[in-house]
N, C-alpha and C. Protein backbone atom coordinates (compact mmCIF):
# COMPACT_ATOMS: atom_id res chain seq x y z
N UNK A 1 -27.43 1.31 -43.68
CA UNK A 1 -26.34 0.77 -42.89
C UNK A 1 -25.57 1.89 -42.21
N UNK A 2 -25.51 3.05 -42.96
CA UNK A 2 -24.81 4.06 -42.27
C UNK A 2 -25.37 4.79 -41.25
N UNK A 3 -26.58 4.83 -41.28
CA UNK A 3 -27.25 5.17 -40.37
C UNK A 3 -27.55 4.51 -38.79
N UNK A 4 -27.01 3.29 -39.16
CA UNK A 4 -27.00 2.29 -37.81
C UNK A 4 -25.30 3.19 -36.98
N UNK A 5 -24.71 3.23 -37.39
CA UNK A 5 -23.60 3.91 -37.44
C UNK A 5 -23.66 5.17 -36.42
N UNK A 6 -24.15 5.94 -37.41
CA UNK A 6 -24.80 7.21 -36.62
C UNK A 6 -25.67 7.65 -35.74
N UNK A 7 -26.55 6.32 -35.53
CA UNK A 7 -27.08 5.80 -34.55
C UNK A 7 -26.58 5.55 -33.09
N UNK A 8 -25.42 4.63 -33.70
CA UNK A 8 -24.34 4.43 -32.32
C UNK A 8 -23.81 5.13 -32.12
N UNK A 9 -23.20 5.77 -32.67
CA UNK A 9 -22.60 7.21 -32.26
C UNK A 9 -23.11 8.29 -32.08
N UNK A 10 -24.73 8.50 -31.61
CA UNK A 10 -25.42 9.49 -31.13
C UNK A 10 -26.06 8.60 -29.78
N UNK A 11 -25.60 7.45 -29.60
CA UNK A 11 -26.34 7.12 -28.19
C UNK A 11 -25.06 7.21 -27.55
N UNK A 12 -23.81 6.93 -28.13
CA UNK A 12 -23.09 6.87 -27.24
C UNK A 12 -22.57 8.29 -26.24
N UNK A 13 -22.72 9.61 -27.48
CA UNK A 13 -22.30 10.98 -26.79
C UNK A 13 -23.29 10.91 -25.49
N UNK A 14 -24.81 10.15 -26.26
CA UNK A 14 -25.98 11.00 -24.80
C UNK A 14 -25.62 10.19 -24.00
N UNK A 15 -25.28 8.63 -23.81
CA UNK A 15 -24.63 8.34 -22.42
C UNK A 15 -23.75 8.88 -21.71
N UNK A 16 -22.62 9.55 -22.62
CA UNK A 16 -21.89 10.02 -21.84
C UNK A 16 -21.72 11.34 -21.53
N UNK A 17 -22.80 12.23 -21.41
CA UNK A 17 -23.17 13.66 -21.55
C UNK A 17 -24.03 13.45 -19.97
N UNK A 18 -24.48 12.10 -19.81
CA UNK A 18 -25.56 12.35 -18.24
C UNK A 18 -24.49 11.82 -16.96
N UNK A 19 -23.63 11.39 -17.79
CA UNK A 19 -22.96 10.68 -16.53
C UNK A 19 -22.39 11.84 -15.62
N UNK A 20 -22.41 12.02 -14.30
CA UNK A 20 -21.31 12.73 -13.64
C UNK A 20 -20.42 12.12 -13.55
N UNK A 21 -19.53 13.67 -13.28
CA UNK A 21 -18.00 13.49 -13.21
C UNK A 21 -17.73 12.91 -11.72
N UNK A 22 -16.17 12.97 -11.69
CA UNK A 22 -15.91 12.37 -10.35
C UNK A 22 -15.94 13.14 -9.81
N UNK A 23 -15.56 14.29 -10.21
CA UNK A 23 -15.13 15.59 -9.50
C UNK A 23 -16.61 16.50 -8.91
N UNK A 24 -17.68 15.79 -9.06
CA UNK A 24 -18.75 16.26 -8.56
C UNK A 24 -19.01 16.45 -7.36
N UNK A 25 -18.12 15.80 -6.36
CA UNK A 25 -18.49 15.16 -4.85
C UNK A 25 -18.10 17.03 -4.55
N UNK A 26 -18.61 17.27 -3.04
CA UNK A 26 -18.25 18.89 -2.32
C UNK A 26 -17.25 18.61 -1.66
N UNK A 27 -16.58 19.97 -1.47
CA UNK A 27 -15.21 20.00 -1.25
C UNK A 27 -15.04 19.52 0.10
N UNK A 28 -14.06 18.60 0.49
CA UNK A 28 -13.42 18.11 1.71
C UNK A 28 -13.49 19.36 2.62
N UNK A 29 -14.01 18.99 3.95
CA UNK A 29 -13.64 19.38 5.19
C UNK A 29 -12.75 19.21 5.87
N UNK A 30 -12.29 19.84 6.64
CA UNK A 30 -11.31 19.80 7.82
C UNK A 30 -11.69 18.54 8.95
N UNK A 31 -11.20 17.93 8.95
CA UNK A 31 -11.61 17.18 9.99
C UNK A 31 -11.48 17.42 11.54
N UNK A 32 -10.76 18.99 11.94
CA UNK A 32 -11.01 19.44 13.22
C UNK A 32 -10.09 20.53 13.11
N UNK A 33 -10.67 21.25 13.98
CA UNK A 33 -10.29 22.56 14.14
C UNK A 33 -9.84 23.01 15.44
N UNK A 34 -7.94 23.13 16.05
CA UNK A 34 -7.66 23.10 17.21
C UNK A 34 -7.24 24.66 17.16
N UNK A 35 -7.20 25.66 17.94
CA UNK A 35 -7.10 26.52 18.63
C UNK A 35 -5.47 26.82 19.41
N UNK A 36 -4.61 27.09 19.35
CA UNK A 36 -2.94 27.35 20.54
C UNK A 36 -3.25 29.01 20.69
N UNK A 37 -3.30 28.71 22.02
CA UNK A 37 -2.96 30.32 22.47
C UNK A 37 -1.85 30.82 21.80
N UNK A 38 -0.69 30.23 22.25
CA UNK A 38 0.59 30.53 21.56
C UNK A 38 0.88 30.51 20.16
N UNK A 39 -0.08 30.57 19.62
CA UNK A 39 0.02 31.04 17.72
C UNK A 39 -0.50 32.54 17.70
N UNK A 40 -0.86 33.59 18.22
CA UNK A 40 -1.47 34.90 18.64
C UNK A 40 0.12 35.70 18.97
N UNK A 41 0.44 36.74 18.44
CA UNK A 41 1.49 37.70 18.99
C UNK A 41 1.01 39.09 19.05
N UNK A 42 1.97 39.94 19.54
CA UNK A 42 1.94 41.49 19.34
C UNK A 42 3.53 42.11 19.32
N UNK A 43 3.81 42.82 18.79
CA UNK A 43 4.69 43.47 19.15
C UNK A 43 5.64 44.72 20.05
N UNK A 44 5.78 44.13 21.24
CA UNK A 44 6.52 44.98 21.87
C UNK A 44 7.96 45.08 21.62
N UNK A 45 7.92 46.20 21.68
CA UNK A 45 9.59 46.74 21.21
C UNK A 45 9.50 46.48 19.86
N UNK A 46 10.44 45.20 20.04
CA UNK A 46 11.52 44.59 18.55
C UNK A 46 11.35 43.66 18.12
N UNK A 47 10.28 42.84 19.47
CA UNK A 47 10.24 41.64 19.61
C UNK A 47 8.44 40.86 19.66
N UNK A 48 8.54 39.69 19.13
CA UNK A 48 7.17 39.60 18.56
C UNK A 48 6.65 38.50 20.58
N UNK A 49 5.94 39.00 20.97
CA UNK A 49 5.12 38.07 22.60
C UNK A 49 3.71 38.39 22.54
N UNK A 50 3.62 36.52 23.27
CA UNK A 50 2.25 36.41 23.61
C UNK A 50 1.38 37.78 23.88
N UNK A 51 0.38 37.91 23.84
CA UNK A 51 -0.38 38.87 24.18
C UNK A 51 -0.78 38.19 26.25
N UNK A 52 -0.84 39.66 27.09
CA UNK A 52 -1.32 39.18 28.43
C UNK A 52 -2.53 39.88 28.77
N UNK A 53 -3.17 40.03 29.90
CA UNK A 53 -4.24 40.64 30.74
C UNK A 53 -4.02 41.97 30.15
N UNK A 54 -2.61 42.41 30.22
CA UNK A 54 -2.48 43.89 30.39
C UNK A 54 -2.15 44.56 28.25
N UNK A 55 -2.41 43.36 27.59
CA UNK A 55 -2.19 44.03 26.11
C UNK A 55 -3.77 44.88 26.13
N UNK A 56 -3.09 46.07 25.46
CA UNK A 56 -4.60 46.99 25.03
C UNK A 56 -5.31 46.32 23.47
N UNK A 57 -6.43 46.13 24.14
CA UNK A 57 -7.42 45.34 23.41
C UNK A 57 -7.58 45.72 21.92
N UNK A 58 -6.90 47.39 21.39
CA UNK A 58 -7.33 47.39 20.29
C UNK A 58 -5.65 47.39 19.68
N UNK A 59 -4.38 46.34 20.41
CA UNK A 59 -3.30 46.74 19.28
C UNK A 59 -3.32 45.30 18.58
N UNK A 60 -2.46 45.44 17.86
CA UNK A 60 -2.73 45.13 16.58
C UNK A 60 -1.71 43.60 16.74
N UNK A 61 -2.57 42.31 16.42
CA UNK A 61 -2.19 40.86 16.50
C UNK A 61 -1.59 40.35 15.49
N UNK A 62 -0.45 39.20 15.60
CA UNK A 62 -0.28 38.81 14.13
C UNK A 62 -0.25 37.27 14.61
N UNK A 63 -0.14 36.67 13.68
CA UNK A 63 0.30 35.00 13.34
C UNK A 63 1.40 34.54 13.53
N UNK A 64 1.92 33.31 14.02
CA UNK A 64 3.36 32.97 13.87
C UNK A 64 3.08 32.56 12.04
N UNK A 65 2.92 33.19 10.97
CA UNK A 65 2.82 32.93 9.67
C UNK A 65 4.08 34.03 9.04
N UNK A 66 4.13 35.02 9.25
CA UNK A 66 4.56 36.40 9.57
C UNK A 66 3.68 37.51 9.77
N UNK A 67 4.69 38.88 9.34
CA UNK A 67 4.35 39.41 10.21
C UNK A 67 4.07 40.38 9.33
């Protein structure tokens, strides 16, 4: 009788040892990816501006995130 027991309680771990989790699915994407010129700066002077034609290509860009 005890063994019926231990029975059920060794089918029940292996059922629940194959099941996946929920958390199995891959991680969410972005659903789009937009681009603003006007999120790009540089610093002249004091002051953080757009980059133009005439910024030299190798100074140094930041984020409106800081700086």
């Amino acid at each position: 009788m005890a063994w019926r027991g231990a029975a059920v309680l060794v089918a029940a771990v292996a059922s629940v040892a194959f099941v996946a989790p929920a958390s199995a699915a891959g991680p969410d994407t972005a659903d789009g990816v937009e681009v603003f010129s006007g999120d790009v700066f540089e610093i002249v002077g004091s002051t953080l501006r757009n980059p133009t034609a005439e910024t030299d290509p190798s100074a140094r860009l930041f984020s409106n995130s800081g700086v």
